[in-house]
Protein backbone atom coordinates (compact mmCIF):
# COMPACT_ATOMS: atom_id res chain seq x y z
CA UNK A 1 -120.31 10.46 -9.00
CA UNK A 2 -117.33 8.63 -10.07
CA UNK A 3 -117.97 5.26 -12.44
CA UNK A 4 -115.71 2.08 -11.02
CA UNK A 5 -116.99 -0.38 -13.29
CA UNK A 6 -114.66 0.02 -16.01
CA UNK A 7 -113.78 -2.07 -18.44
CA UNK A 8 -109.81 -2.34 -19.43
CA UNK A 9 -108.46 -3.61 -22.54
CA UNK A 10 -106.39 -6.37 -21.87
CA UNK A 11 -103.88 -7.49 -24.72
CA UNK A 12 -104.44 -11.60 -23.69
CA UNK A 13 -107.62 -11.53 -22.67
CA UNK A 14 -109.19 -8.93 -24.72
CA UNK A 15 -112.06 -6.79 -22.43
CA UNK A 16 -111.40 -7.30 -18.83
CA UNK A 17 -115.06 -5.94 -16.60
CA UNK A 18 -114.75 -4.90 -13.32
CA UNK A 19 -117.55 -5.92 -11.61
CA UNK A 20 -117.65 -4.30 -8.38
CA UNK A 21 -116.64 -1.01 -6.94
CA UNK A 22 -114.64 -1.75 -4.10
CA UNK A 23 -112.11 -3.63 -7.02
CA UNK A 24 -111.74 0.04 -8.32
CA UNK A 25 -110.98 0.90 -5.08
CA UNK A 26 -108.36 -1.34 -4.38
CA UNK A 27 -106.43 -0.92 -7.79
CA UNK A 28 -106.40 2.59 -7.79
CA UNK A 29 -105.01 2.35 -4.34
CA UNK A 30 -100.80 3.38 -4.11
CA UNK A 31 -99.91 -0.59 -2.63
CA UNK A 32 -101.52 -1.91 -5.85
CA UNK A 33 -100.23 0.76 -8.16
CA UNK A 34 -96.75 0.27 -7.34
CA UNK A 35 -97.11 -3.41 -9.01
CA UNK A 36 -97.07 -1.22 -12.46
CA UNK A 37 -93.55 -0.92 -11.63
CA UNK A 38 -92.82 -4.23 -10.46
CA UNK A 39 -91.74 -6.48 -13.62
CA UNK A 40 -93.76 -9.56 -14.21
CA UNK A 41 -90.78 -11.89 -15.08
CA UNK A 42 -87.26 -9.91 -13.07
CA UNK A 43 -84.81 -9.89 -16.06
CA UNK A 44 -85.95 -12.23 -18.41
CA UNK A 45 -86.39 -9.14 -21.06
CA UNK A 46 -82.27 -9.93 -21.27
CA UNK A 47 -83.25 -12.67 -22.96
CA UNK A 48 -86.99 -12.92 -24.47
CA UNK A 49 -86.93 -8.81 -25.69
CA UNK A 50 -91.05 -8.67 -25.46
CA UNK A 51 -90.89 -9.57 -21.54
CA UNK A 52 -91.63 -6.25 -20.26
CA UNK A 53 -95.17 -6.56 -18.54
CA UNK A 54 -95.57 -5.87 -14.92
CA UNK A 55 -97.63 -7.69 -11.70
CA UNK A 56 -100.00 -5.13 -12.53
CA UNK A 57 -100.97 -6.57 -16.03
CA UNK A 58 -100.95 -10.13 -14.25
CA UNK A 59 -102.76 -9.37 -11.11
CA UNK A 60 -105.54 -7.89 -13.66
CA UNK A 61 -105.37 -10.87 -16.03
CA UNK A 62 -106.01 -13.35 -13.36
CA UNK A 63 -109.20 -11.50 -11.37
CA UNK A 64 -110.41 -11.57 -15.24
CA UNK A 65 -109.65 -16.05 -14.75
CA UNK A 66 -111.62 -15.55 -11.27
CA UNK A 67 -114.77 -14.09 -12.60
CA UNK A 68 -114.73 -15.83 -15.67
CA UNK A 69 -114.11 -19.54 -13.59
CA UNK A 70 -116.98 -18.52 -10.66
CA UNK A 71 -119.38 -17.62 -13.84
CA UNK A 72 -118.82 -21.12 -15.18
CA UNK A 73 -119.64 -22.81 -11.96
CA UNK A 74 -122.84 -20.65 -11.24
CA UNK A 75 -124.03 -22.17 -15.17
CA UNK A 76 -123.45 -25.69 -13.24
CA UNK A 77 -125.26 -24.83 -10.11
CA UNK A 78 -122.94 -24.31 -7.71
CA UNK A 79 -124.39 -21.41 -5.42
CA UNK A 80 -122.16 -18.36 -5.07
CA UNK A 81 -123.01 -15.45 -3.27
CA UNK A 82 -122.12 -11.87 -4.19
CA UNK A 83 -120.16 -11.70 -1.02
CA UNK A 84 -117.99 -14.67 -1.71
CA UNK A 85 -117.64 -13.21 -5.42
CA UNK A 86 -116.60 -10.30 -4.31
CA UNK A 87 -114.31 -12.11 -1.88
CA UNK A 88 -112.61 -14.59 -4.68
CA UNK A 89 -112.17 -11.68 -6.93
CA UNK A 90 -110.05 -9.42 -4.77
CA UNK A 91 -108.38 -12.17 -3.27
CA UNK A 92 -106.74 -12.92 -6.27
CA UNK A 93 -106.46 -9.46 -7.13
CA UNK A 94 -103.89 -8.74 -4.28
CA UNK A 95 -102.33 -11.95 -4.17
CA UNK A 96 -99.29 -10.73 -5.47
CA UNK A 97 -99.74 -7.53 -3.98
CA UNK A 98 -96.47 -8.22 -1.79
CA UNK A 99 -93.96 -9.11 -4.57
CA UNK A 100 -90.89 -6.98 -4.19
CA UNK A 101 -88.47 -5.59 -7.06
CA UNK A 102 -88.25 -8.19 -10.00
CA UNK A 103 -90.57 -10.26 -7.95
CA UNK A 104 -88.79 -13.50 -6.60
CA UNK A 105 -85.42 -12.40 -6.75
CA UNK A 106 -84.81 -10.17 -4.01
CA UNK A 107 -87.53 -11.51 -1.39
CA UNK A 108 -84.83 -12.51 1.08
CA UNK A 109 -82.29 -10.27 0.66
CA UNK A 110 -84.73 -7.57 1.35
CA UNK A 111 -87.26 -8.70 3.88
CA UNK A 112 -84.93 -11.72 5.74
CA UNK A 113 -87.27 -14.98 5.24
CA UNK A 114 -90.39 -13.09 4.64
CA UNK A 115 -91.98 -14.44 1.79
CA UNK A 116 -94.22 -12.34 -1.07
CA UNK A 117 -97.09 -14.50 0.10
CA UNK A 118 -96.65 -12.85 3.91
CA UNK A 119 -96.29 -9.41 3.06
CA UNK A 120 -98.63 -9.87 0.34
CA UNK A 121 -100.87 -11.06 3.48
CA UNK A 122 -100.16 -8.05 5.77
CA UNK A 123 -100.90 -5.90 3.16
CA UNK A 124 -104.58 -7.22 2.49
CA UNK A 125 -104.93 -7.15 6.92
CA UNK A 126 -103.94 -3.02 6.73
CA UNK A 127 -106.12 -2.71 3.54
CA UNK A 128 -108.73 -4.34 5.41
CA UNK A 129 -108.02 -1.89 8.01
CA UNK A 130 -108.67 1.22 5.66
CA UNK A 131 -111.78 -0.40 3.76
CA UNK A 132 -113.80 -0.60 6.83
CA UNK A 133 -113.75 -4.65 7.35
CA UNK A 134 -114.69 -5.36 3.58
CA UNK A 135 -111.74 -7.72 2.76
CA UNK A 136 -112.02 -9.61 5.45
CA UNK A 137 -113.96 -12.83 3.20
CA UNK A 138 -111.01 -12.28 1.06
CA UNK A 139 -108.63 -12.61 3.30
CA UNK A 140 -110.22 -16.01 4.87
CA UNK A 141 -110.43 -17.34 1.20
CA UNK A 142 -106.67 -16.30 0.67
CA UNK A 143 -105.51 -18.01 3.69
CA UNK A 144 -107.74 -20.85 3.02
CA UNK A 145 -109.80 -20.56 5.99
CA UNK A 146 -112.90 -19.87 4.37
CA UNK A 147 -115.11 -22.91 5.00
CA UNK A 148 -115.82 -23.46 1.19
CA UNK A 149 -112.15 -25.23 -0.03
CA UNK A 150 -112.89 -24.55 -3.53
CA UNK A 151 -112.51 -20.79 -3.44
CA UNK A 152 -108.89 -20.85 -2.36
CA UNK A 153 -108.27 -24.04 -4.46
CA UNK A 154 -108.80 -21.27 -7.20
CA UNK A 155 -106.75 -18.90 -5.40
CA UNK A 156 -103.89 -20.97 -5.31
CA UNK A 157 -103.23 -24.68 -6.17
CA UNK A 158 -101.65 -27.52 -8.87
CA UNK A 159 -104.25 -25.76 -11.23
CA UNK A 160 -105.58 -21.96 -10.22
CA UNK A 161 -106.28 -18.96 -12.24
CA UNK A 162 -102.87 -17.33 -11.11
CA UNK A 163 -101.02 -20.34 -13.16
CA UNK A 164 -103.33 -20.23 -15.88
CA UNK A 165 -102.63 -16.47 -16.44
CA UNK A 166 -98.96 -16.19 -15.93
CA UNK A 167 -98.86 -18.90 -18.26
CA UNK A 168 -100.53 -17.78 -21.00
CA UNK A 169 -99.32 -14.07 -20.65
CA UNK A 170 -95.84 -15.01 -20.42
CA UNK A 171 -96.17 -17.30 -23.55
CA UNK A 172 -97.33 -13.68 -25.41
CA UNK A 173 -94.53 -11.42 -23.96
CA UNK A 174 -91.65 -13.85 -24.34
CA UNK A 175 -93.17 -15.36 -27.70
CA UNK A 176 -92.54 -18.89 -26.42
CA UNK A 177 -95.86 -20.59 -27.86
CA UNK A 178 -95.07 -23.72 -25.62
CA UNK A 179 -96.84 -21.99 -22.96
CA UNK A 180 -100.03 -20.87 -24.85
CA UNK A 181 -102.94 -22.68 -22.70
CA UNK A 182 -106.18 -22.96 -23.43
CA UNK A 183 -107.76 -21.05 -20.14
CA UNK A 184 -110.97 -20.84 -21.23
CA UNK A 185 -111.19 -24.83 -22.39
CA UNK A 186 -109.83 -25.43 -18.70
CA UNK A 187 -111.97 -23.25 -16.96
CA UNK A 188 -115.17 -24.67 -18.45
CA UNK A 189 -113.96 -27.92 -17.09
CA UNK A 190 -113.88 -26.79 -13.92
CA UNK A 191 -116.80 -28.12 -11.37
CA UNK A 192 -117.22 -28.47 -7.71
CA UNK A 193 -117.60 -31.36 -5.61
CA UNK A 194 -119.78 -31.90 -2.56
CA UNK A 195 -119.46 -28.43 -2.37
CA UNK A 196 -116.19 -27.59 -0.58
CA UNK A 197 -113.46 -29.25 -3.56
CA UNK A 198 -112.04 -28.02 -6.82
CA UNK A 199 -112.58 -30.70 -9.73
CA UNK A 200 -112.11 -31.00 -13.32
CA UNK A 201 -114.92 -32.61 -15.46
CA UNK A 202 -113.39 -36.24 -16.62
CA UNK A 203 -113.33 -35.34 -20.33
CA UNK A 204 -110.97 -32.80 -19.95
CA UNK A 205 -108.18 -34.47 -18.80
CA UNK A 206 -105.78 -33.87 -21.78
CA UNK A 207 -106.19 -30.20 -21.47
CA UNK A 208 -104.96 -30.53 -17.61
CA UNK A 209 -102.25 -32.88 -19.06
CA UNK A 210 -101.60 -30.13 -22.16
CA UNK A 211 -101.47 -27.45 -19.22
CA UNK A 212 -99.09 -29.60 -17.27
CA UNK A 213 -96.56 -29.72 -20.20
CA UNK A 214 -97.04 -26.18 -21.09
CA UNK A 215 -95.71 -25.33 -17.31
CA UNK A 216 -92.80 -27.54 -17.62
CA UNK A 217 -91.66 -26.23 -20.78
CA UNK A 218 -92.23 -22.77 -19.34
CA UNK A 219 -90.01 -23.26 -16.81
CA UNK A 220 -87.19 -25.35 -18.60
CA UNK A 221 -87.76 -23.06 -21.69
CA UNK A 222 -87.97 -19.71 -20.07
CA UNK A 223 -87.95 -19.26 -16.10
CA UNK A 224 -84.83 -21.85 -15.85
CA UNK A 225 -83.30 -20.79 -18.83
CA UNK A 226 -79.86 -20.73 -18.05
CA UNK A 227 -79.24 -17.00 -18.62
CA UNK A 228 -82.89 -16.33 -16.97
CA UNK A 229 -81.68 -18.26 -13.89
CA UNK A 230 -77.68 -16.31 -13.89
CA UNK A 231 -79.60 -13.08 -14.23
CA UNK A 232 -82.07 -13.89 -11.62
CA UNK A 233 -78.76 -15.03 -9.46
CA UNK A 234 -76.73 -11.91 -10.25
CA UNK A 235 -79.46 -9.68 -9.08
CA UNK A 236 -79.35 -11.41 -5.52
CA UNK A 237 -75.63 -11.06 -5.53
CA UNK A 238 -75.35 -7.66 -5.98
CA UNK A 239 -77.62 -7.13 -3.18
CA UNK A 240 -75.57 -9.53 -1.43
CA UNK A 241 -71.96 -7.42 -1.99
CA UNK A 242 -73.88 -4.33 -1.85
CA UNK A 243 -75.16 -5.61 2.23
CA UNK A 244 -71.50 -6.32 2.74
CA UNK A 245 -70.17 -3.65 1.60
CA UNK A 246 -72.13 -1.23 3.73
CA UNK A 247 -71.35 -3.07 7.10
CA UNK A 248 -67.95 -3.02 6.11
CA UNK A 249 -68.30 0.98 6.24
CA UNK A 250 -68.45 1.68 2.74
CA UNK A 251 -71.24 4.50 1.47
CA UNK A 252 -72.99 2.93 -1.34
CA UNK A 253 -75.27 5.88 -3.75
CA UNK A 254 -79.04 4.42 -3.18
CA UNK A 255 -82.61 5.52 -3.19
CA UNK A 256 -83.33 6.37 0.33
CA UNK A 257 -85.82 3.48 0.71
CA UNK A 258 -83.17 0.93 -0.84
CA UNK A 259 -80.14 2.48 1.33
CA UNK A 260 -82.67 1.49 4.44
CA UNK A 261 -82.93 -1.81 3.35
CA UNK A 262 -79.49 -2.32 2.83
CA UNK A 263 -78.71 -0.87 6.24
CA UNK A 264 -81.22 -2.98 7.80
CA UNK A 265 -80.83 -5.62 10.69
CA UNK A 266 -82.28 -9.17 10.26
CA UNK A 267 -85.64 -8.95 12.55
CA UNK A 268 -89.46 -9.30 12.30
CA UNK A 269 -91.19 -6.65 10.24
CA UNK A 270 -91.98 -3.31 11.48
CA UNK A 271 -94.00 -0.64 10.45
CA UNK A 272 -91.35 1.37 8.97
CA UNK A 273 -89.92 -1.95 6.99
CA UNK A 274 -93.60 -2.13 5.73
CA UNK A 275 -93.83 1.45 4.85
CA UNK A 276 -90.83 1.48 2.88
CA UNK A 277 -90.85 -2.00 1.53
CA UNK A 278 -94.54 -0.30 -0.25
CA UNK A 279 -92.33 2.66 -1.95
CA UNK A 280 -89.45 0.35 -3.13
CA UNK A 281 -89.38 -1.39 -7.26
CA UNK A 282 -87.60 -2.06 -9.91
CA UNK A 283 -86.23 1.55 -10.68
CA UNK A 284 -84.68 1.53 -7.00
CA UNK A 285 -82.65 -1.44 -8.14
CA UNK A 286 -82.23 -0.33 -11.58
CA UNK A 287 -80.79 3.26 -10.74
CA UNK A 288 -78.73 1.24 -8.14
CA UNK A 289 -77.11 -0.92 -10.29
CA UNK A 290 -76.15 1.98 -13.06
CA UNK A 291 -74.25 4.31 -10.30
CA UNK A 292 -72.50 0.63 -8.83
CA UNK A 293 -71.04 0.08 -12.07
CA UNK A 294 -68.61 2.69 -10.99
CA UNK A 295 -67.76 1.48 -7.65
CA UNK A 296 -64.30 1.03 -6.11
CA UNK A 297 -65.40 -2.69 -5.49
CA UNK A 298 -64.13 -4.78 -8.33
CA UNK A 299 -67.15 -7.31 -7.50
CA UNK A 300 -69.86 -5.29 -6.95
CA UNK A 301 -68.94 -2.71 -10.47
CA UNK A 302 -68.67 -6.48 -11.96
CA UNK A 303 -71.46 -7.99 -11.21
CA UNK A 304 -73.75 -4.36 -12.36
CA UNK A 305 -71.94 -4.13 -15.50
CA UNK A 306 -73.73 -7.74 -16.50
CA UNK A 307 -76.49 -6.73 -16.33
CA UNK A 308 -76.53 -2.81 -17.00
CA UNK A 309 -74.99 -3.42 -19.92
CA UNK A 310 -76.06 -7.36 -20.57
CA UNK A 311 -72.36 -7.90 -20.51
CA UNK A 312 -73.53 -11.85 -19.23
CA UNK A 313 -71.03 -14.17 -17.73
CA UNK A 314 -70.54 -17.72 -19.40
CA UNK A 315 -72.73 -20.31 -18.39
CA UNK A 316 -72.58 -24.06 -19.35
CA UNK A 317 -75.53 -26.47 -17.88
CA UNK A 318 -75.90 -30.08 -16.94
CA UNK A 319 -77.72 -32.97 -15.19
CA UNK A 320 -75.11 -33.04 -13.01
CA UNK A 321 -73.65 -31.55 -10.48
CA UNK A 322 -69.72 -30.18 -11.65
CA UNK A 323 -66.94 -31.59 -10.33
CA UNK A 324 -65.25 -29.72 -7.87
CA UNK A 325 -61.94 -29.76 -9.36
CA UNK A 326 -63.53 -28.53 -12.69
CA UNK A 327 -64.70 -25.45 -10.40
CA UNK A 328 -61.70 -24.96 -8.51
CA UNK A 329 -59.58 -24.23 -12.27
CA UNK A 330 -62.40 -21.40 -13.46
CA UNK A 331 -61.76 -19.88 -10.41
CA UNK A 332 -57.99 -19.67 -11.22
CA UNK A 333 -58.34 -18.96 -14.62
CA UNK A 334 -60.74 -16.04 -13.12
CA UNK A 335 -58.08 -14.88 -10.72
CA UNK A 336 -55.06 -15.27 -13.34
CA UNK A 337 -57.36 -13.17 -16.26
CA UNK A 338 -58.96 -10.42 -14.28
CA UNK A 339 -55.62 -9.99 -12.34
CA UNK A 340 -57.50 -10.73 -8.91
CA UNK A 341 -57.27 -13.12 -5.89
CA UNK A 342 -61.51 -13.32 -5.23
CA UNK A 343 -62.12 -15.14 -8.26
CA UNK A 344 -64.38 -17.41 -6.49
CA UNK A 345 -66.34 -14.46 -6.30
CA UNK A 346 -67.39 -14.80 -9.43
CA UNK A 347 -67.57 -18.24 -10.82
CA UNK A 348 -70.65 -20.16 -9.26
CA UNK A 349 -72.43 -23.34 -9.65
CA UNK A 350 -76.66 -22.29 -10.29
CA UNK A 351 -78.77 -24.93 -9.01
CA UNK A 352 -82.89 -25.60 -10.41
CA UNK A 353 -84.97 -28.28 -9.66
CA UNK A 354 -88.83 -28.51 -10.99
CA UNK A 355 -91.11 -31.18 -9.82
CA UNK A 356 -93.97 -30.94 -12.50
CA UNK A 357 -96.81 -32.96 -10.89
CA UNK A 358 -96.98 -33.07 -7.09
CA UNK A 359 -99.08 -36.11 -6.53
CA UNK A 360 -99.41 -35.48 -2.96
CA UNK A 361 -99.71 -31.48 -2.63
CA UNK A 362 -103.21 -30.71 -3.66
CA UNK A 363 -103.30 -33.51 -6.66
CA UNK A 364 -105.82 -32.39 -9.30
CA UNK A 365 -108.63 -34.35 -8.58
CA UNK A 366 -111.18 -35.38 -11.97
CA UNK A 367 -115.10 -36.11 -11.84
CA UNK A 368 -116.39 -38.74 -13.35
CA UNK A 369 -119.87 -39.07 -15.02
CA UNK A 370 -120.95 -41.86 -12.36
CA UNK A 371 -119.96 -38.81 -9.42
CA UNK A 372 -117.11 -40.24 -7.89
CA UNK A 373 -113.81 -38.38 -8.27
CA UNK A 374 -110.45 -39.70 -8.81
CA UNK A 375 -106.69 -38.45 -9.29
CA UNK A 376 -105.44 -37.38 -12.08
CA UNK A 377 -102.14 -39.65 -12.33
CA UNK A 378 -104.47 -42.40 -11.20
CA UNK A 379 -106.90 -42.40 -14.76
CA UNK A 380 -106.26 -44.55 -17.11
CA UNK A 381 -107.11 -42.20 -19.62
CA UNK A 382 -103.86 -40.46 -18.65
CA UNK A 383 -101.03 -40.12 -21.10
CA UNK A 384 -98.68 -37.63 -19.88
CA UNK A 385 -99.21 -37.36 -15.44
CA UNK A 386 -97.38 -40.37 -14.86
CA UNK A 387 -94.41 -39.25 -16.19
CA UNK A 388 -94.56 -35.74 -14.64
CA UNK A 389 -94.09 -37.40 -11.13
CA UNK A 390 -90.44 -36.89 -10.79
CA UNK A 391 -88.13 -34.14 -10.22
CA UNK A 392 -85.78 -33.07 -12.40
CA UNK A 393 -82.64 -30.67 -11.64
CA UNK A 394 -80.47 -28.98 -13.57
CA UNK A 395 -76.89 -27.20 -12.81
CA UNK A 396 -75.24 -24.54 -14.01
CA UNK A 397 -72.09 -23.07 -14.28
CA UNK A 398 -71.29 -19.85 -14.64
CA UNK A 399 -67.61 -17.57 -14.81
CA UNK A 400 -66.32 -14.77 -16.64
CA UNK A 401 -67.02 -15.27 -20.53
CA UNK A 402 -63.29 -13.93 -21.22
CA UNK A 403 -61.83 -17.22 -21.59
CA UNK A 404 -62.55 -20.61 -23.15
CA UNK A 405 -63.92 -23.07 -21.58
């Protein structure tokens, strides 16, 4: 008889157990495996070198935050059963278990409006469907249904084990130390109150504060970079042209799962779209992109050659948004250098906006010694929440790099 409660070596977390069989079960099956092929952080490798790991690593890395967080509050006498264990841990283990290629890039262009969160949903139900009922506490606890708030609070919130381990993973690959949080020192804070919500012990506010930062660094630093964010946007435009293109008439070389999706009408999901959306990753849009650097299409071979051969456009960024007419003379300078008359094709204004602290979406609540809970930007022990309130956006502009600004 086979043995499912393996341990994997993990290079963040060190020795990662799995604890029950039916978690074997589920990562050895084809919907989870594909996530080895799915890349963690899209294209940010074009810019941090080490970014290479996968949803697979992640979607590991964060059951490891589950049982590690639900061990914790067992040692402070909060009741857990082995059923909503079990539950918690494959919840989070499939959470991401509907992320398409480069996970967030191509969601829409792919699937219409259908969001990773959905699919990843659908998946679990069909799952469910083959594991004889077994997911279904995980599936309650994912949609937050589950009559005990806590557990999806973990799942996914201002401050859950998915953040914690994207975090502190991403801070390794990319080798941005900004990000480096303390998961452990944050989990051990971690309590529950009247025995439904998701606290944080009162002495360790300045690690939720430190983890706050760390996020907004993250994504200023790394997931808005400005070449992160032009990649991420060139990806989506290609896929864009490529759509076009194909209703227009023209025969694109694909994978025959990608040259259904690009054929595909807007709609609800069916079957098939399922089905093929589970056989489709990076290397569809990877081999894609290498054979379209040869196409007729001036914008489409353009747009390929970025990336295939991280032949980047120009970007410049600000607080603001550009004026128009600044826009309007890249575009001719575009036209008049390429010798073309669609340079507005190519020169676009990138838009990112990060609200750090959401004071009103699931605030992170603290326990006090006395019992009573309070918000986090409300302590006056805070240093750092109060600013985090507002949202900041950046713009950027990008055009072809062979001319001056």
């Amino acid at each position: 008889m086979q043995n499912k409660l393996k341990i994997i070596n993990d290079p963040v977390h060190g020795f990662i157990k799995i604890p029950h069989e039916i978690l074997f079960d589920i990562i050895e099956h084809p919907y989870f495996q594909r996530l080895r092929r799915i890349s963690q952080t899209g294209l940010l490798n074009l810019i941090f070198p080490g970014a290479t790991h996968t949803r697979f690593h992640h979607a590991l890395g964060a059951m490891h935050l589950m049982f590690t967080a639900i061990e914790t509050l067992k040692l402070k006498g909060v009741e857990i059963s082995k059923e909503e264990e079990k539950g918690a841990l494959l919840a989070i283990l499939m959470h991401d278990i509907g992320h398409g290629p480069f996970s967030h890039a191509l969601e829409s262009m792919l699937m219409d409006d259908w969001h990773h969160e959905n699919l990843s949903l659908l998946l679990m139900n069909r799952l469910n469907e083959q594991f004889n009922g077994q997911l279904s506490t995980a599936i309650e606890m994912f949609r937050g249904q589950y009559h005990r708030k806590f557990f999806n609070q973990l799942i996914s919130s201002q401050l859950d084990v998915d953040r914690l381990d994207y975090l502190k993973r991403d801070s390794f690959f990319t080798g941005v130390s900004e990000g480096n949080v303390n998961t452990q020192r944050i989990i051990s804070m971690m309590n529950v109150c009247e025995d439904r919500e998701l606290v944080i012990d009162a002495k360790g506010i300045y690690s939720i504060e430190n983890f706050l930062t760390a996020r907004m660094f993250m994504y200023w630093q790394v997931y808005y970079h400005k070449t992160s964010a032009l990649a991420e946007f060139i990806l989506v435009k290609i896929l864009e042209r490529a759509k076009f293109l194909v209703s227009q008439g023209v025969i694109l070389p694909a994978t025959e799962n990608l040259t259904y999706f690009l054929y595909r009408e807007k709609g609800s999901a069916t079957d098939e779209d399922v089905e093929r959306f589970t056989q489709l990753d990076d290397n569809d849009i990877i081999q894609a992109m290498k054979l379209w650097q040869k196409s007729d299409d001036f914008i489409l071979s353009y747009w390929c050659r970025c990336v295939i051969q991280r032949d980047l456009p120009k970007t410049i960024i600000s607080s603001h948004p550009f004026d128009q007419a600044f826009i309007e003379e890249k575009i001719k300078d575009t036209n008049v250098f390429l010798g073309i008359d669609n340079g507005k094709e190519l020169v676009h204004e990138i838009k990112r906006k990060l609200l750090p602290y959401d004071t009103e979406k699931q605030p992170i609540w603290l326990l006090q010694k006395n019992g009573e809970k309070i918000k986090l930007h409300e302590s006056e022990d805070q240093l750092l929440s109060g600013l985090m309130v507002n949202k900041t956006t950046r713009y950027i502009l990008t055009f072809p790099r062979n001319f001056n600004i």
